[in-house]
C-alpha atoms as a PDB file:
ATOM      1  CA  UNK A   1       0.770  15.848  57.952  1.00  0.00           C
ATOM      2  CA  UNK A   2       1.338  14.239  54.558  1.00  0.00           C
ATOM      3  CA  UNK A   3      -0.954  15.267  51.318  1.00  0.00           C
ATOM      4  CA  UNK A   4      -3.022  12.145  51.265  1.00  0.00           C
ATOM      5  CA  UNK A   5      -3.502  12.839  55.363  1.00  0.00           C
ATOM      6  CA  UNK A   6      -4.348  16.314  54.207  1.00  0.00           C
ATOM      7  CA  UNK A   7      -7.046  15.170  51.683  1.00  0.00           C
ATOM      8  CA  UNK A   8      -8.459  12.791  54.256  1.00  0.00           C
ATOM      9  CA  UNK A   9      -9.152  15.345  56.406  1.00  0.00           C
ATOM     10  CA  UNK A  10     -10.513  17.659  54.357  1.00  0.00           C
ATOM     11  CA  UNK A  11     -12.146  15.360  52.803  1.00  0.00           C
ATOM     12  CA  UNK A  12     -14.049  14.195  56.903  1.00  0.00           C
ATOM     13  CA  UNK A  13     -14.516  17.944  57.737  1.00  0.00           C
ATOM     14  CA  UNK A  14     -16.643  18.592  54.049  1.00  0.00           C
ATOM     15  CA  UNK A  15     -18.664  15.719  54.495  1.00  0.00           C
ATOM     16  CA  UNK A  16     -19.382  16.755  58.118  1.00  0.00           C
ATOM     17  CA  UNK A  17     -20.716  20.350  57.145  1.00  0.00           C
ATOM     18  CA  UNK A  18     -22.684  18.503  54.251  1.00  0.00           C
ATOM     19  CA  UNK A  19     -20.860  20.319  51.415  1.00  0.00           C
ATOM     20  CA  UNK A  20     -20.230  18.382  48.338  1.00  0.00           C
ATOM     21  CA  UNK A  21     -16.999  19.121  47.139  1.00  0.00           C
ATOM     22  CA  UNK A  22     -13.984  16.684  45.357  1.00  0.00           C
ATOM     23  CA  UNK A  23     -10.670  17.457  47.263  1.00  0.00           C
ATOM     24  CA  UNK A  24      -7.464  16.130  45.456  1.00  0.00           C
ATOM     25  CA  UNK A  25      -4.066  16.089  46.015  1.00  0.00           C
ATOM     26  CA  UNK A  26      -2.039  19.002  44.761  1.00  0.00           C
ATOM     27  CA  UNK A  27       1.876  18.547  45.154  1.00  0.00           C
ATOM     28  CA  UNK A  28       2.436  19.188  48.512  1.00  0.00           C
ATOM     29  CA  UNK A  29      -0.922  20.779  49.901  1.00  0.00           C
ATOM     30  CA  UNK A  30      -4.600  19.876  48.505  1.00  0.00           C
ATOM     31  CA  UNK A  31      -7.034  21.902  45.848  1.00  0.00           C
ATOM     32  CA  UNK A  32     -11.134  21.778  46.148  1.00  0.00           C
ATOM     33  CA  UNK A  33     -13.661  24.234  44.002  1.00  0.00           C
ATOM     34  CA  UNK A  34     -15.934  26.042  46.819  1.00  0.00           C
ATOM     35  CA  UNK A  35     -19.919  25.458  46.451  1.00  0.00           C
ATOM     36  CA  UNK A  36     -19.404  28.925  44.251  1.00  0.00           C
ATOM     37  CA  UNK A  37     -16.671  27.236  42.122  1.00  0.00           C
ATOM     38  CA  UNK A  38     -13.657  29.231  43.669  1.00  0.00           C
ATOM     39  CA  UNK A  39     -10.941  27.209  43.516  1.00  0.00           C
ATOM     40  CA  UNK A  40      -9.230  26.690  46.807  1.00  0.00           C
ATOM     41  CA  UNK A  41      -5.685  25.475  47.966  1.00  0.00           C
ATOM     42  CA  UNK A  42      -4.412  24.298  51.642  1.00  0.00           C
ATOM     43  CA  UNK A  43      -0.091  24.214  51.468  1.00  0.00           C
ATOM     44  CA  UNK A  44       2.246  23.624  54.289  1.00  0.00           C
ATOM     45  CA  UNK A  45       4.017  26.505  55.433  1.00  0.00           C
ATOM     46  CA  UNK A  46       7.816  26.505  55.216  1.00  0.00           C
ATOM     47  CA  UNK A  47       9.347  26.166  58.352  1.00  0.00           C
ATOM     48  CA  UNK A  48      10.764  29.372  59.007  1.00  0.00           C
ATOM     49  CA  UNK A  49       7.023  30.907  58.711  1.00  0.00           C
ATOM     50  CA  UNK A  50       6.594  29.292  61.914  1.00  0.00           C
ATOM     51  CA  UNK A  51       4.172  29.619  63.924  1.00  0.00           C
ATOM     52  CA  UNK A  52       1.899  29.441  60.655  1.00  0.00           C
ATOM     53  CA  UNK A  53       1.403  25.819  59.713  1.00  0.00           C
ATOM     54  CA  UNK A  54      -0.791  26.171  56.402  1.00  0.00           C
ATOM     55  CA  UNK A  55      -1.889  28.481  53.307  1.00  0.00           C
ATOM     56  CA  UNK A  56      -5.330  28.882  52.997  1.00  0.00           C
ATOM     57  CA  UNK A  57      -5.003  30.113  49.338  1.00  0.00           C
ATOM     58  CA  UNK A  58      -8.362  31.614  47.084  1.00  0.00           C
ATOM     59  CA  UNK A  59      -7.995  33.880  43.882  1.00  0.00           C
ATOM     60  CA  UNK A  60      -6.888  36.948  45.304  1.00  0.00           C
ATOM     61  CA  UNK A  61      -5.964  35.891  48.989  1.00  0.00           C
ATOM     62  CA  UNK A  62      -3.991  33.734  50.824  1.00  0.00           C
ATOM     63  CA  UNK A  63      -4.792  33.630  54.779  1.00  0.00           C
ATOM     64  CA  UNK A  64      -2.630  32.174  57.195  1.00  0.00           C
ATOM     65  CA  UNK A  65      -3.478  28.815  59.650  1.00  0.00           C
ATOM     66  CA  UNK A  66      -1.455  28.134  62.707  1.00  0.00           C
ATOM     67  CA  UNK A  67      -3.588  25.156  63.948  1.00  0.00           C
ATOM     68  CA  UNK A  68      -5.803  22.432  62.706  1.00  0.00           C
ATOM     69  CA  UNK A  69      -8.518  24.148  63.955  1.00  0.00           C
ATOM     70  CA  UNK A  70      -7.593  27.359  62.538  1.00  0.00           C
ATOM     71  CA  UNK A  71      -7.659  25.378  59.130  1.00  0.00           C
ATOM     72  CA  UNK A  72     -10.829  23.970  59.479  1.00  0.00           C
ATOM     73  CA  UNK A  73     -12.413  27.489  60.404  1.00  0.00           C
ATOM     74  CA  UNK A  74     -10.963  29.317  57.609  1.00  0.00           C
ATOM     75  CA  UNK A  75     -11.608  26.422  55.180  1.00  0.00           C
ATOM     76  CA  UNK A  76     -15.317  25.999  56.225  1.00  0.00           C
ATOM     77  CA  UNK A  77     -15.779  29.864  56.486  1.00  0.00           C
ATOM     78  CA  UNK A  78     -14.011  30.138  52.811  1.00  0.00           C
ATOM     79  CA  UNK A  79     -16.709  27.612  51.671  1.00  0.00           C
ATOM     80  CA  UNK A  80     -19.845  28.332  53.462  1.00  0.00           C
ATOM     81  CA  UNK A  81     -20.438  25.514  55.331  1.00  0.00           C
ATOM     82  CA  UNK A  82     -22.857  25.325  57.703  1.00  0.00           C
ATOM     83  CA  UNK A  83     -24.693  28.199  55.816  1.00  0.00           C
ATOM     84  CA  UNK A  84     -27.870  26.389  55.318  1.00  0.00           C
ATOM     85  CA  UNK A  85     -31.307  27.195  56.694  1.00  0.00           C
ATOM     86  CA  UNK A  86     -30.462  24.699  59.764  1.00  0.00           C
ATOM     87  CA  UNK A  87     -27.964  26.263  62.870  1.00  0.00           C
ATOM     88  CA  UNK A  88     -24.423  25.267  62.041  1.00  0.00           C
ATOM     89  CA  UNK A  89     -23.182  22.297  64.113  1.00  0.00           C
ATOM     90  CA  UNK A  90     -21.062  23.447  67.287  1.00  0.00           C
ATOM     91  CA  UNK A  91     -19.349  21.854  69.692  1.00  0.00           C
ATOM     92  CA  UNK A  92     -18.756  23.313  72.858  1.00  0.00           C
ATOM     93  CA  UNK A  93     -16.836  22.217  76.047  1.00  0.00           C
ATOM     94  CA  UNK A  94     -17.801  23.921  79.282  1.00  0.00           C
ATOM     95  CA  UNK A  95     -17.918  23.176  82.546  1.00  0.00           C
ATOM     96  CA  UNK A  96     -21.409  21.145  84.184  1.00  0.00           C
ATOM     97  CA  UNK A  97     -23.889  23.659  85.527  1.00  0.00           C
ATOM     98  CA  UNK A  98     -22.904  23.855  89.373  1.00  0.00           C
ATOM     99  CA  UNK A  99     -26.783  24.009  89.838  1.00  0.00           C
ATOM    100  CA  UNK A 100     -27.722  20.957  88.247  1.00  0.00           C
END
């Protein structure tokens, strides 16, 4: 996934938890400020740090993604999305009810 694929993506996930939030471009990865104003950073993982894909990185911490979702979690858990008075939005994939 390129930067500007990166961004985009971000950029569809922040906008679908309703947090306002500029996401840019930084070298390889991208940087957004957190609701709170932390500054956070999403980088590619080197290769041989396989099976991580991306940095999750914050003042202080830098957690590990090995999946788009797993990026996506951390990033909306980092920045409190879906915090607000209303139930977060969920999707979830089960099978039909056998009863119904």
């Amino acid at each position: 996934m390129t930067p500007p694929e990166l961004r985009a993506l971000v950029l569809d996930a922040l906008a679908l938890w309703s947090v306002a939030a500029g996401v840019a471009v930084d070298g390889d990865g991208v940087v957004l400020a957190a609701p709170d104003g932390t500054r956070l950073r999403v980088v590619p993982a080197p290769p041989d740090e396989r099976p991580i894909r991306w940095w999750l990185e914050r003042p202080g911490h830098r957690r590990p993604c090995t999946s788009v979702l797993g990026l996506l979690r951390t990033l909306r858990n980092a920045i409190g999305g879906g915090e607000a008075a209303e139930a977060p939005r969920r999707l979830r994939v089960a099978a039909p009810d056998a009863g119904g």
